[in-house]
N, C-alpha and C. Protein backbone atom coordinates (compact mmCIF):
# COMPACT_ATOMS: atom_id res chain seq x y z
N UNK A 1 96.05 121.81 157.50
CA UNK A 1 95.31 123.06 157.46
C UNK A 1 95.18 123.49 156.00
N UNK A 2 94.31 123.76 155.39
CA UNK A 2 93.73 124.63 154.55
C UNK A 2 93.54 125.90 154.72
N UNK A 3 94.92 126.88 153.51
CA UNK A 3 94.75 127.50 153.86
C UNK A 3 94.22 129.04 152.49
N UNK A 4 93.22 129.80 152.66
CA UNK A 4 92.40 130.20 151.37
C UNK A 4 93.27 131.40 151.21
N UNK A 5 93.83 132.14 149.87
CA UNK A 5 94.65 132.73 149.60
C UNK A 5 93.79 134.06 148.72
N UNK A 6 94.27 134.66 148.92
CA UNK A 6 93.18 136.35 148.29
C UNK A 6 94.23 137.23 147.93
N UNK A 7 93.93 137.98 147.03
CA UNK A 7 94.60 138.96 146.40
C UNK A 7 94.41 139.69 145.41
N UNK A 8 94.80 140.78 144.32
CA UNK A 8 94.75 141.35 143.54
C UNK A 8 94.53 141.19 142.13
N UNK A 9 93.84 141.22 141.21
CA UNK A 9 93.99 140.59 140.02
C UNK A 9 94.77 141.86 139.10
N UNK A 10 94.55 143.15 139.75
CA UNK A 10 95.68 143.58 139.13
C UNK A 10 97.04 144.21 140.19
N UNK A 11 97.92 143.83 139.39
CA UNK A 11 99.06 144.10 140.65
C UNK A 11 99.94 145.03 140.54
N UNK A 12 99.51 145.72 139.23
CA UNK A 12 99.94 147.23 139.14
C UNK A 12 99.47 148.32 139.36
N UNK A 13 98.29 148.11 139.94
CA UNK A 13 97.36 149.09 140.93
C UNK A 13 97.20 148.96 142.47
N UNK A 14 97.63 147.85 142.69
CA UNK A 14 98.38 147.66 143.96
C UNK A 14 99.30 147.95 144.31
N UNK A 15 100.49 147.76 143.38
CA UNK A 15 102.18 148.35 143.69
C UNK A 15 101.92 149.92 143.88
N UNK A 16 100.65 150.95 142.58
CA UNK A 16 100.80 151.91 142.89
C UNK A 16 100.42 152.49 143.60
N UNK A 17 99.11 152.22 145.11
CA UNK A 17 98.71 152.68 145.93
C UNK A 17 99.57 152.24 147.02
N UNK A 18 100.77 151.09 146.69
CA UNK A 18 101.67 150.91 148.21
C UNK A 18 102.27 151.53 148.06
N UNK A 19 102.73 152.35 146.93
CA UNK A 19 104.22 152.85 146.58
C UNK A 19 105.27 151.84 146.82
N UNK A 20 105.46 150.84 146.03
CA UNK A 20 106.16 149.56 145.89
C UNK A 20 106.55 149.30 144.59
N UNK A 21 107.45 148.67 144.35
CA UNK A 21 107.63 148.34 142.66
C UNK A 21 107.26 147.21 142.65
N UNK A 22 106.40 146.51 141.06
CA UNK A 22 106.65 144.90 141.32
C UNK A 22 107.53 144.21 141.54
N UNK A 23 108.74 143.64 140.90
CA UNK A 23 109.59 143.40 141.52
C UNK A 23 109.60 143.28 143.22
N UNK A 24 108.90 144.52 144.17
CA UNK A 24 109.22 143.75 145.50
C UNK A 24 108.23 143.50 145.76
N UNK A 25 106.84 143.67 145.19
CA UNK A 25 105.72 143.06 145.72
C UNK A 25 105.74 141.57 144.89
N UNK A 26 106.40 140.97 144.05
CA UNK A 26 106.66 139.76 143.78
C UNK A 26 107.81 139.15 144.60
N UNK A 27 108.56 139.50 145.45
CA UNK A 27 109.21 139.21 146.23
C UNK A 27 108.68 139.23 147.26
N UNK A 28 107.61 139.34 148.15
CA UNK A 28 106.94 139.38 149.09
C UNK A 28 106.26 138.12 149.13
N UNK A 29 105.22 138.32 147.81
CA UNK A 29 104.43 137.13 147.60
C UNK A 29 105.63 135.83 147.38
N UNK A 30 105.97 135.65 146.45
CA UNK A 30 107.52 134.97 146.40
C UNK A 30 107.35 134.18 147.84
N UNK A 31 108.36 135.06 149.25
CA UNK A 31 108.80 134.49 150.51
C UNK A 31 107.28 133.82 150.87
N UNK A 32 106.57 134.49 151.07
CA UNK A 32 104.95 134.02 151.59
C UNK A 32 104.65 132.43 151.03
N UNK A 33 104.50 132.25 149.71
CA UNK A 33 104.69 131.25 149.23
C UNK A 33 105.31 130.28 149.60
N UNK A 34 106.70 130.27 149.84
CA UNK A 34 107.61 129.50 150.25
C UNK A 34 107.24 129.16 151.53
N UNK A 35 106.73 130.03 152.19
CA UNK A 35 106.80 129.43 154.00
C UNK A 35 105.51 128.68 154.05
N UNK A 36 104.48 128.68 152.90
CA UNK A 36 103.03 128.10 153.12
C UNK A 36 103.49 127.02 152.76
N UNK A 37 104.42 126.88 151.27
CA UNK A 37 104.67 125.81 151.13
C UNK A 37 105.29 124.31 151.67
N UNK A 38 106.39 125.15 152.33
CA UNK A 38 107.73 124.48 153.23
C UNK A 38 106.55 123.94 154.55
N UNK A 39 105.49 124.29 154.56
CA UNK A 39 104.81 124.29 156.05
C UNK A 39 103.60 122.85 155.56
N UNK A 40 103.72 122.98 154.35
CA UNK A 40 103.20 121.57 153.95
C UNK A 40 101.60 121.71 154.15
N UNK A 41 100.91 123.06 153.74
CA UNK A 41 99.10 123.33 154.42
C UNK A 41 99.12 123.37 152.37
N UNK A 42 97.40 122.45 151.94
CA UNK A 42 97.02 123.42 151.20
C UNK A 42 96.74 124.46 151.02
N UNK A 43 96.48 125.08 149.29
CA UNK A 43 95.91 126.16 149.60
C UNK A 43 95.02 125.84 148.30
N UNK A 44 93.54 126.79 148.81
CA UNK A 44 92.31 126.91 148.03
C UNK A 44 92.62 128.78 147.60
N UNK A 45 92.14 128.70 146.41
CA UNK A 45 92.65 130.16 145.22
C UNK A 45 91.04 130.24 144.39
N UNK A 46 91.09 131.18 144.18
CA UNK A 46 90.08 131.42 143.04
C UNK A 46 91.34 131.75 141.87
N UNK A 47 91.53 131.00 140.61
CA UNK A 47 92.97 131.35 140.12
C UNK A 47 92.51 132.29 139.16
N UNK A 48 92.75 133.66 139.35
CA UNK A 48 92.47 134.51 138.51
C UNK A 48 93.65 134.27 137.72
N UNK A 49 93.68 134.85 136.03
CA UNK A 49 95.12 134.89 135.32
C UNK A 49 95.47 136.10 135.41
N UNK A 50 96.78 135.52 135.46
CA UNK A 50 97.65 136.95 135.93
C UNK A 50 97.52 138.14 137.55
N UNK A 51 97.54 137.16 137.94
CA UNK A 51 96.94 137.66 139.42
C UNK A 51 97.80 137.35 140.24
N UNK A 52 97.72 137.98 141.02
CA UNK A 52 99.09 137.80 142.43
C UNK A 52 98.28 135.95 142.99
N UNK A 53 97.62 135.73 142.85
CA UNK A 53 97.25 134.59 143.69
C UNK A 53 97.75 133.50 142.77
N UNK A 54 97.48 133.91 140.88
CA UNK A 54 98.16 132.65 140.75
C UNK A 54 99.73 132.59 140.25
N UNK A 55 100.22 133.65 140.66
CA UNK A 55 101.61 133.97 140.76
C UNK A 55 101.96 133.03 142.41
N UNK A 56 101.29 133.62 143.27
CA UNK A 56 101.73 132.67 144.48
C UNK A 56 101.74 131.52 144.10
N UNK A 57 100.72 130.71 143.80
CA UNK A 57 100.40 129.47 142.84
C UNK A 57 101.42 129.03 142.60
N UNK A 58 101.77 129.44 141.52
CA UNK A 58 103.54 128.93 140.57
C UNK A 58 104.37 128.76 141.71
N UNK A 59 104.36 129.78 142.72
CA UNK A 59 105.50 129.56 143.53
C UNK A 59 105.13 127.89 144.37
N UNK A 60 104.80 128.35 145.20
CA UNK A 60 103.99 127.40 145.69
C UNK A 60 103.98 125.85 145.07
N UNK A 61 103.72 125.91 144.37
CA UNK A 61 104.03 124.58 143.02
C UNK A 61 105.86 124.38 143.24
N UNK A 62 106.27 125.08 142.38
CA UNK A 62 108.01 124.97 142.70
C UNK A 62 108.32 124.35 143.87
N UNK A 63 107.69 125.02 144.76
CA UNK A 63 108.21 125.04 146.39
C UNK A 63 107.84 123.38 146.60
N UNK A 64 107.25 122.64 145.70
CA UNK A 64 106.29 121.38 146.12
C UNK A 64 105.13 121.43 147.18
N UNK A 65 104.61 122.66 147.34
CA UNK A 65 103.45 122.36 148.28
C UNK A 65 102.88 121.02 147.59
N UNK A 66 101.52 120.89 148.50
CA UNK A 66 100.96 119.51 148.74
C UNK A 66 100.20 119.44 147.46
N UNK A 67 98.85 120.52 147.94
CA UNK A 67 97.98 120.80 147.01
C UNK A 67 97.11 122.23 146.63
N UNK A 68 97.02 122.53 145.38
CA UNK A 68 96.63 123.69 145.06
C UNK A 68 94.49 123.32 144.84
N UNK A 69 93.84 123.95 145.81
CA UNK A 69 92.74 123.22 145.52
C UNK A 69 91.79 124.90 144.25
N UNK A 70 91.37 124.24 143.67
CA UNK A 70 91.26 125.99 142.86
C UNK A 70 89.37 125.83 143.18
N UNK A 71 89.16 127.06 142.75
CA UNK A 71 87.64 126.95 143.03
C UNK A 71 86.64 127.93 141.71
N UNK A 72 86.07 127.33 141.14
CA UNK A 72 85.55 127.94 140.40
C UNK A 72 84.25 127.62 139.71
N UNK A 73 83.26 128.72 139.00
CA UNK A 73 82.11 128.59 138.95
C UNK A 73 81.81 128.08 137.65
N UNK A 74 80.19 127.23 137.86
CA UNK A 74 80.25 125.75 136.50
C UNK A 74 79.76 126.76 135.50
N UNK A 75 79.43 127.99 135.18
CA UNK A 75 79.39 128.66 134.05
C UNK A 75 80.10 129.01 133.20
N UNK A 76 80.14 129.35 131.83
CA UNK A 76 81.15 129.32 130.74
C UNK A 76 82.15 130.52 130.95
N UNK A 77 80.73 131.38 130.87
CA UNK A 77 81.04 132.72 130.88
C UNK A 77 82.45 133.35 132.16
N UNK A 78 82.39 132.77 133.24
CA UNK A 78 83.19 133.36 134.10
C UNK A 78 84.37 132.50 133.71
N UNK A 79 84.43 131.41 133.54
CA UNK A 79 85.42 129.98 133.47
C UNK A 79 86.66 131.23 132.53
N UNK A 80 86.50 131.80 131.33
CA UNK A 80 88.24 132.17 130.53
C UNK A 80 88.43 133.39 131.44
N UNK A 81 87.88 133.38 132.21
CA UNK A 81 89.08 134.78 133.16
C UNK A 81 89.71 134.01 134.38
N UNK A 82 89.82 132.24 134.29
CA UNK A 82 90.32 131.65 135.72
C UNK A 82 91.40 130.62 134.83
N UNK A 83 92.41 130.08 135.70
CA UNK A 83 93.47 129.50 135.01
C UNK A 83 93.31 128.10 135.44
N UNK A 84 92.40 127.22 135.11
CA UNK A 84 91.95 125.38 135.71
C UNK A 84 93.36 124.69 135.54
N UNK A 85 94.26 125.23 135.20
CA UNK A 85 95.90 124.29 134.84
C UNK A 85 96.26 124.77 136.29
N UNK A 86 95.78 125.94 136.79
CA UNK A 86 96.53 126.00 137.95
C UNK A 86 96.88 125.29 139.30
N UNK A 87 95.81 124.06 138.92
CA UNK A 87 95.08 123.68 139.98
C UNK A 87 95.26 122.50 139.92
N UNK A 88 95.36 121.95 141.15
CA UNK A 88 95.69 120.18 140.95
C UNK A 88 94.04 119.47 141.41
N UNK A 89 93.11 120.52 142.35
CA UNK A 89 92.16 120.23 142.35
C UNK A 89 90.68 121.16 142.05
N UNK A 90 89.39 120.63 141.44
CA UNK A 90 88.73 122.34 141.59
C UNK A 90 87.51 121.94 142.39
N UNK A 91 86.84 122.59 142.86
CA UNK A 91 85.46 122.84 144.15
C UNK A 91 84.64 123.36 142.77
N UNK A 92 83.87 122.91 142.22
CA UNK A 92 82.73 123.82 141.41
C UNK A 92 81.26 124.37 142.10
N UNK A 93 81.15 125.88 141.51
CA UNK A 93 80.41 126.53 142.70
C UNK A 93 78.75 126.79 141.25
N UNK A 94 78.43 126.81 141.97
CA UNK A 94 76.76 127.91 140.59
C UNK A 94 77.35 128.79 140.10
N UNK A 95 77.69 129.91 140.79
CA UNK A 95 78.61 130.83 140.27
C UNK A 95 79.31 131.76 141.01
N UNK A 96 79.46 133.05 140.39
CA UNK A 96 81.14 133.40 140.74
C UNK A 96 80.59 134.26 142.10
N UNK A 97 79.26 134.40 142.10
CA UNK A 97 79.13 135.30 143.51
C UNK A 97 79.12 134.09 144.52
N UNK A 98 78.76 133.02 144.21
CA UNK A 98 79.22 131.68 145.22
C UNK A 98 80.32 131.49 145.71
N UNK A 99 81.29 131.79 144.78
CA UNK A 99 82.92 131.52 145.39
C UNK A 99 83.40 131.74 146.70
N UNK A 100 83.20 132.74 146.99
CA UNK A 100 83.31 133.96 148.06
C UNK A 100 83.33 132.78 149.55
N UNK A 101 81.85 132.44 149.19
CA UNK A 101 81.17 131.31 150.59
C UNK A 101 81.96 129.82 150.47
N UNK A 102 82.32 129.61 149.43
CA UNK A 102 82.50 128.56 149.11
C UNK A 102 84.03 128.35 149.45
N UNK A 103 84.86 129.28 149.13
CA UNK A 103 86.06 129.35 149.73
C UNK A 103 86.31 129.45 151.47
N UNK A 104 85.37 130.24 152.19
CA UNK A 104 85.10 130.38 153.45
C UNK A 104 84.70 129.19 154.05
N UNK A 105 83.57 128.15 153.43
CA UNK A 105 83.36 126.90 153.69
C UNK A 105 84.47 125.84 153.78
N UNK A 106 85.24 126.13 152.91
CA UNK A 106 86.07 124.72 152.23
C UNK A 106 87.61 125.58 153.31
N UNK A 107 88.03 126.17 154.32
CA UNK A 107 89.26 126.86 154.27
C UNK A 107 89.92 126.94 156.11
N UNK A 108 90.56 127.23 156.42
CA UNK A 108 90.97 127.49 157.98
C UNK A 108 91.59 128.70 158.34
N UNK A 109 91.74 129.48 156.97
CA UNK A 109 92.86 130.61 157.62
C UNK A 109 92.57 131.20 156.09
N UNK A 110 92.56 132.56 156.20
CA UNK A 110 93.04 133.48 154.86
C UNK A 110 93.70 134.32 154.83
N UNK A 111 94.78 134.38 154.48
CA UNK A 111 96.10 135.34 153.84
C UNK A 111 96.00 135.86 152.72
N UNK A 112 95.50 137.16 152.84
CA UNK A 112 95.04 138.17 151.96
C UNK A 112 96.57 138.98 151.77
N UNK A 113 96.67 138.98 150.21
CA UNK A 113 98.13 139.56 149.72
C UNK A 113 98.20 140.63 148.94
N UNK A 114 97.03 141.49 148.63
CA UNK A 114 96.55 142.86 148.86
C UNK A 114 95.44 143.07 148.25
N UNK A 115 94.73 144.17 148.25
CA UNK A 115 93.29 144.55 148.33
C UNK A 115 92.97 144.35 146.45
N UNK A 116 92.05 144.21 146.49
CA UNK A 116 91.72 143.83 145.00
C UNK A 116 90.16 143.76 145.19
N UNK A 117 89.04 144.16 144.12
CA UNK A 117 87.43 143.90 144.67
C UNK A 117 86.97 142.49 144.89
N UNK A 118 87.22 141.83 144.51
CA UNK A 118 87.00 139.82 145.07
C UNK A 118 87.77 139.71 146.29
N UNK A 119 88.90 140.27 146.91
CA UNK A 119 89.68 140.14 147.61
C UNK A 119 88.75 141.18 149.39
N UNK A 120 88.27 141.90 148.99
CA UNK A 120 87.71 142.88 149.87
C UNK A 120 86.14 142.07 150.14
N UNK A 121 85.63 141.64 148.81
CA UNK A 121 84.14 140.54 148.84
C UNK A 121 84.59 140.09 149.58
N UNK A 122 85.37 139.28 149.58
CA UNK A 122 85.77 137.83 150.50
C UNK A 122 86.03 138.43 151.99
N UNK A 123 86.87 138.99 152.32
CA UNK A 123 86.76 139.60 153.53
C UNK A 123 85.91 139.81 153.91
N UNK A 124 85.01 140.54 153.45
CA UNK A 124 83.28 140.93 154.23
C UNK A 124 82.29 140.12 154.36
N UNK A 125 82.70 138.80 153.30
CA UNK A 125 81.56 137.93 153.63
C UNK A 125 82.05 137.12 154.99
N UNK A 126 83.16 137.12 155.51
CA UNK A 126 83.80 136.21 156.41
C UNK A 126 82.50 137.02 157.64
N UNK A 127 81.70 137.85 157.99
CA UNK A 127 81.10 138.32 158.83
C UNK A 127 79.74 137.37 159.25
N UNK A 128 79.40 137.01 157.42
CA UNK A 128 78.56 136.48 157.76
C UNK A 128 78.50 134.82 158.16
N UNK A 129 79.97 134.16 157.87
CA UNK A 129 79.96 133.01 158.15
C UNK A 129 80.89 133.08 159.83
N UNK A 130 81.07 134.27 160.17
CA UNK A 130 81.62 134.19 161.12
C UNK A 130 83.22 133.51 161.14
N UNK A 131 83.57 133.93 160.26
CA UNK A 131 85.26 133.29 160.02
C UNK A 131 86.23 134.85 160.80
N UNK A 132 86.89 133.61 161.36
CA UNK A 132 87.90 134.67 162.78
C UNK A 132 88.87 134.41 161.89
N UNK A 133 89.98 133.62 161.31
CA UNK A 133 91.26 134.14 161.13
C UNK A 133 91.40 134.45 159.52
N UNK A 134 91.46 135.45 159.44
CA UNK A 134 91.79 136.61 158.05
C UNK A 134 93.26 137.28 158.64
N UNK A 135 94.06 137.35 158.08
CA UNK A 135 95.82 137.83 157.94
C UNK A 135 95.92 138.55 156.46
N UNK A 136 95.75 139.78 156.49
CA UNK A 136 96.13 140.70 155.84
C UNK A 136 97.61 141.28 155.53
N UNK A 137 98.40 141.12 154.80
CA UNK A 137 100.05 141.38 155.05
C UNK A 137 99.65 142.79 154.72
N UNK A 138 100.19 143.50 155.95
CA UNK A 138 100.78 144.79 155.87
C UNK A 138 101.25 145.64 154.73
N UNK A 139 102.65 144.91 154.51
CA UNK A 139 103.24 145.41 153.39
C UNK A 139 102.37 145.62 151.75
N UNK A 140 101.60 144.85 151.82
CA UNK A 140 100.75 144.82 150.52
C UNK A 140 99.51 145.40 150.62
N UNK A 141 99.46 146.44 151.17
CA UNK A 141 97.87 147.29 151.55
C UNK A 141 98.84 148.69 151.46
N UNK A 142 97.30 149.77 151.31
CA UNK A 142 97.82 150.69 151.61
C UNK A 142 97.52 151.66 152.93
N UNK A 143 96.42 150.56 153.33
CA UNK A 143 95.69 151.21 155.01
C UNK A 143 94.70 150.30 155.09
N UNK A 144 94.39 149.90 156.30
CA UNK A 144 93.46 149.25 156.92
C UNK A 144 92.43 149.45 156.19
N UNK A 145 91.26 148.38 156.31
CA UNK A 145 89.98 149.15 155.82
C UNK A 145 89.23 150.08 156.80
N UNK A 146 88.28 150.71 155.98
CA UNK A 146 87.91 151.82 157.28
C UNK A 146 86.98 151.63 158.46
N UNK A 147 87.22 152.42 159.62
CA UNK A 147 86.65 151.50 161.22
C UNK A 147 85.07 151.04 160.94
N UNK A 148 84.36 151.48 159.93
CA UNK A 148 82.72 150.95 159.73
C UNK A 148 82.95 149.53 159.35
N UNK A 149 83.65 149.15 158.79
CA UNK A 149 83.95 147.34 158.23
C UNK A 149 85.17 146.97 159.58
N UNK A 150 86.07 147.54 159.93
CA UNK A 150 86.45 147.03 161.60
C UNK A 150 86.29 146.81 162.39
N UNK A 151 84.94 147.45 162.72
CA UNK A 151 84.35 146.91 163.89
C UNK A 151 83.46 145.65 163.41
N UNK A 152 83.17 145.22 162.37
CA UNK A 152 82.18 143.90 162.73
C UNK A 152 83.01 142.92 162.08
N UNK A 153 84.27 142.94 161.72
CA UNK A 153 85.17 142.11 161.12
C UNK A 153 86.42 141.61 161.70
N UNK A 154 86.59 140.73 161.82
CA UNK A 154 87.72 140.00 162.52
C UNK A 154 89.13 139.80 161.55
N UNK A 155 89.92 141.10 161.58
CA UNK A 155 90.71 140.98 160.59
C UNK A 155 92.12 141.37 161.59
N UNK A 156 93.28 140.45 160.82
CA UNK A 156 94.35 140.86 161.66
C UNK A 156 95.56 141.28 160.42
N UNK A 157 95.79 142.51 160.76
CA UNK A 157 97.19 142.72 159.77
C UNK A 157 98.22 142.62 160.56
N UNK A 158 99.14 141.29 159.71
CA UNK A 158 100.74 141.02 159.88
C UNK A 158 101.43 141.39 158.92
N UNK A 159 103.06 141.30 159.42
CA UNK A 159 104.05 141.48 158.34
C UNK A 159 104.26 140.40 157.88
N UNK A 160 104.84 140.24 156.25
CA UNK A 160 105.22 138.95 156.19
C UNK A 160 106.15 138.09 156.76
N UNK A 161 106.78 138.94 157.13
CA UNK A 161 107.80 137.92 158.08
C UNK A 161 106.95 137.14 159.15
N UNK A 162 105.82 137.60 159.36
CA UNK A 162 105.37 137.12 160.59
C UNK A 162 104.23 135.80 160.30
N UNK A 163 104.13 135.62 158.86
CA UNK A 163 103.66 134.40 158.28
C UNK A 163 103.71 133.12 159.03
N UNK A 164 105.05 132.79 158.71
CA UNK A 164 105.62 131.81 159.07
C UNK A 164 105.34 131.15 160.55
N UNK A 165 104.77 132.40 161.56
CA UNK A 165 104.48 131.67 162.96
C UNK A 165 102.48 131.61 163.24
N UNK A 166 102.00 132.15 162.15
CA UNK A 166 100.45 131.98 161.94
C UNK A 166 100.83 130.51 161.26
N UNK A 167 101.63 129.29 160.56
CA UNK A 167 101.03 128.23 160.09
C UNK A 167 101.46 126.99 160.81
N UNK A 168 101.34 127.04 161.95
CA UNK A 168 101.89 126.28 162.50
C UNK A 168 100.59 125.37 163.37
């Protein structure tokens, strides 16, 4: 299973709308990591730097997952805000509003590790490709999105503990 990973590029505007410190929202992502890894699924990232996704990344790596597939667009201009070391493989897209589909194309499952604007894109485009499993961790949000994007979106929020029985 392939599995597409979403998140925050900044993660100190995330800690401050969970009311969380980093420290435990890197401990969250941290365990998450480990159980994708230990479970032996790739994962496809858009590797932002300094971003909770390619913080999972590192972990993930440690942990020996399989493969990190990264995805990113053949223009210059977007290429120094993405980390290509992160990645053992990359998907090259036209560009960065491509990603979005391109990750949805190439993926089986997305575990969204908190709200971020690429992270919320990606969610909404899943409507139009019709992608059912999106896993939102709880702990790393600060509320659902609101019922006008719930009702035509197939989104499920778990805890992270509850990871571990979505990769099976």
């Amino acid at each position: 299973m392939k599995i597409g990973l979403i998140g925050p590029a900044n993660i100190k505007r995330v800690c401050d709308a969970v009311d969380i410190g980093e420290e435990e929202y890197y401990s969250i992502v941290r365990a998450i990591a480990e159980k994708v890894a230990k479970a032996e699924h790739e994962i496809l990232i858009i590797p932002a730097k300094r971003s909770g996704v390619e913080f999972f990344a590192e972990v993930y790596r440690d942990e020996d997952g399989p493969k990190i597939i990264g995805i990113m667009p053949e223009t210059d201009d977007e290429k120094s805000l993405l980390n290509k070391q992160a990645c053992d493989e990359i998907i090259n897209c036209s560009s960065a509003c491509e990603m979005n589909l391109t990750m949805l194309k190439n993926c089986d499952m997305i575990i969204c590790i908190g709200y971020g604007p690429e992270s919320i894109a990606i969610i909404c485009s899943t409507k139009v490709v019709q992608f059912e499993k999106v896993y939102v961790i709880k702990e790393l949000i600060s509320k659902k999105l609101p019922d006008e994007l719930e009702t035509c979106l197939r989104i499920n929020y778990v805890k992270a503990d509850d990871v571990k029985g979505l990769l099976k």
